[in-house]
Structures are given as structure tokens and as C-alpha cells.
Protein backbone atom coordinates (compact mmCIF):
# COMPACT_ATOMS: atom_id res chain seq x y z
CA UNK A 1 -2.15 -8.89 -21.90
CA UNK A 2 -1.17 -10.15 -18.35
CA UNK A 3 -3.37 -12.31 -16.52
CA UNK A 4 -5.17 -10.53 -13.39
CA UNK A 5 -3.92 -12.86 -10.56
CA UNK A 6 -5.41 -10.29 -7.95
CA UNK A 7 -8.67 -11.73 -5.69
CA UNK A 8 -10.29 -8.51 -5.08
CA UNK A 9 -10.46 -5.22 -7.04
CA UNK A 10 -8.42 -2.17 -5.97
CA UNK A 11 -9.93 0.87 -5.77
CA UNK A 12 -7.64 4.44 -7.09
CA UNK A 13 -7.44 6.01 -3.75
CA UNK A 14 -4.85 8.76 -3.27
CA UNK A 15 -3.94 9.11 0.37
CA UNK A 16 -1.22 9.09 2.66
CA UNK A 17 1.06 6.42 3.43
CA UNK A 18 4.25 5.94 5.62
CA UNK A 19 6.46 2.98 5.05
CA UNK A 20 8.67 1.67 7.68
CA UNK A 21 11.83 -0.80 6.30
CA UNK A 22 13.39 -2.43 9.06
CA UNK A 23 17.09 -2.88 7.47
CA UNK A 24 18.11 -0.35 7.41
CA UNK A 25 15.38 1.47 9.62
CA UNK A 26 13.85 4.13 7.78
CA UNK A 27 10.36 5.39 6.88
CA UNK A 28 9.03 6.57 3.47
CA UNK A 29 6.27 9.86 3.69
CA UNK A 30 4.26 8.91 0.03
CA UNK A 31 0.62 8.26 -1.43
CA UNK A 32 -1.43 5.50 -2.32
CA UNK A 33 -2.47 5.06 -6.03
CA UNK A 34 -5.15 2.42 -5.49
CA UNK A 35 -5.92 0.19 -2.62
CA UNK A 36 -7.87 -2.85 -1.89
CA UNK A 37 -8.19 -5.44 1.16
CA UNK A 38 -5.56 -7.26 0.41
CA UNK A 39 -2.22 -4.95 -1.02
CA UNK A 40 -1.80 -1.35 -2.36
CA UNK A 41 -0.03 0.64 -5.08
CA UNK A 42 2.39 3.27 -4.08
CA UNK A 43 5.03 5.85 -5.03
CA UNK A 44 8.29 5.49 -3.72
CA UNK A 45 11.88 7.57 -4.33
CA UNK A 46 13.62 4.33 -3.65
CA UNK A 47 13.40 0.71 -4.99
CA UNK A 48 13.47 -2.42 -3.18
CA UNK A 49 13.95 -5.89 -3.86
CA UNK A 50 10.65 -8.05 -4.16
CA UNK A 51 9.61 -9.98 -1.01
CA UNK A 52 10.91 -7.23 1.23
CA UNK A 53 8.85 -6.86 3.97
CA UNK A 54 7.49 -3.27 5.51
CA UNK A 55 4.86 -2.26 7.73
CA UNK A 56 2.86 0.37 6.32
CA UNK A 57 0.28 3.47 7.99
CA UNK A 58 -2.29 4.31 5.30
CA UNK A 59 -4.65 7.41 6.44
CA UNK A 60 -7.83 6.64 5.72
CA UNK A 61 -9.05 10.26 7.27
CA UNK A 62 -7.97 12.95 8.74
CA UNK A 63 -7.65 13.31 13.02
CA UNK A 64 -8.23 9.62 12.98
CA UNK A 65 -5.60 6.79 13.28
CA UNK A 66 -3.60 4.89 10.40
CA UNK A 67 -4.68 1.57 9.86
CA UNK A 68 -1.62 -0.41 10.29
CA UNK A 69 -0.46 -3.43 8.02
CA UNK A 70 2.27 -5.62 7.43
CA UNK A 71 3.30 -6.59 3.45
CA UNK A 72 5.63 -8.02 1.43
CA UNK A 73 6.84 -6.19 -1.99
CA UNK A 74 5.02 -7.91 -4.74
CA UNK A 75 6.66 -6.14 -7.57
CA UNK A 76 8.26 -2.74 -8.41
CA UNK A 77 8.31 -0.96 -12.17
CA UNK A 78 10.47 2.40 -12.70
CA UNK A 79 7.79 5.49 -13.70
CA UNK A 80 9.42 6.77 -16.97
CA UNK A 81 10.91 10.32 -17.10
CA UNK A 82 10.91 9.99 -13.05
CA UNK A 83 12.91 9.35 -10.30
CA UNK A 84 10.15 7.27 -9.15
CA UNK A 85 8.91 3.91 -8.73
CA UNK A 86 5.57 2.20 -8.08
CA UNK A 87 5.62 -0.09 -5.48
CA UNK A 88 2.81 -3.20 -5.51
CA UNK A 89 2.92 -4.41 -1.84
CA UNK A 90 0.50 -7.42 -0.99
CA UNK A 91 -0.67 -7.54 2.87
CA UNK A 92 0.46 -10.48 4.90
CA UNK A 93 -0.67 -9.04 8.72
CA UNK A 94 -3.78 -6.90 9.47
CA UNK A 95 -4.72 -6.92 13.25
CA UNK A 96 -8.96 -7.55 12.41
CA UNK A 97 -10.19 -3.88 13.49
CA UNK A 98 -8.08 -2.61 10.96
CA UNK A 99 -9.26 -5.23 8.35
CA UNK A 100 -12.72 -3.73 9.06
CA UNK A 101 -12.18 -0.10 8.62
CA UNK A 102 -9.81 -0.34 5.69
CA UNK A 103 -13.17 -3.00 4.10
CA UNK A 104 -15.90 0.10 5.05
CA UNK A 105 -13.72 2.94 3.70
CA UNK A 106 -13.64 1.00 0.66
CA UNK A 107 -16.95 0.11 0.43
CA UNK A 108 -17.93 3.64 0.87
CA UNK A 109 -15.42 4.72 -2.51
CA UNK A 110 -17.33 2.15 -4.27
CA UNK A 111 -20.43 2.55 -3.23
């Protein structure tokens, strides 16, 4: 079994997520699979090569705004009998109001 390298716990959390590439520019419309301080896991149509960098809008709530990141692509695995691939992207920029309201929604799901 592989070694958990991760420093906090992500929580399954199902919610919207856009995903802006810079090169070229395009955005992604998918869903979270689980999320945690520091990096989610998503769906995506298309694969990327690790260490590509996005900035990401993850919907913690309806009529409220995204919390907005920056990551890096950690690792990508094709979803059998899919066209589909998750997408393990760790955080490397969150502005600190964001950092705060992505910590409390979490707390909340584990609470």
C-alpha cells in the first residue's frame, strides 16, 4: 500500500469547480471529489501533464463567491470504462480570506 504523504485529511466534498489553464486559455466546468486545505480531487475530460499549473474557483455555496486558488497538478490516473480522469491538484497560492473560509466550510463537513 502507498505511503500517505498528504499533511491534512481531505474531506469527500462534491461541489463545483472551474479550472482555468493558461496555455492554451481555457476553463474546465467539473466537481470536486474530496477537498482539504491544502489540494483537491477532481474530474476532468482532459489530462494534463503533472506540475501544470491552474487557478481553480471551488463553490463552497450557493449566491456566494468561489474561493479562488492557485495549484500545481500533483498527479492524474485514467477512471476505467471512462473518458475521464481524476485530477490531484496541490495548492501553491491562497489569498488568506480564502484560506479561512475554505478551513470553516471544512470544519463544518467534519464537524
Amino acid at each position: 500500500m502507498a505511503e500517505e504523504r498528504r499533511r491534512t485529511s481531505r474531506v469527500r466534498a462534491y461541489l463545483p469547480l472551474r479550472l482555468y489553464h493558461a496555455a492554451p486559455m481555457r476553463s474546465i466546468e467539473t466537481l470536486t471529489k474530496d477537498l482539504s486545505p491544502e489540494g483537491v480531487r477532481c474530474l476532468s475530460p482532459i489530462s494534463f501533464p503533472v506540475s501544470t499549473e491552474f487557478s481553480l474557483e471551488v463553490g463552497l455555496s450557493p449566491g456566494n463567491e468561489p474561493v479562488t486558488v492557485r495549484g500545481r497538478l500533483a498527479w492524474f490516473r485514467t477512471l476505467p470504462f471512462t473518458e475521464q480522469f481524476d485530477l490531484g491538484i496541490a495548492f501553491t497560492e491562497i489569498p488568506p480570506q480564502n484560506k479561512r473560509r475554505l478551513s470553516t466550510y471544512l470544519e463544518r463537513l467534519t464537524a
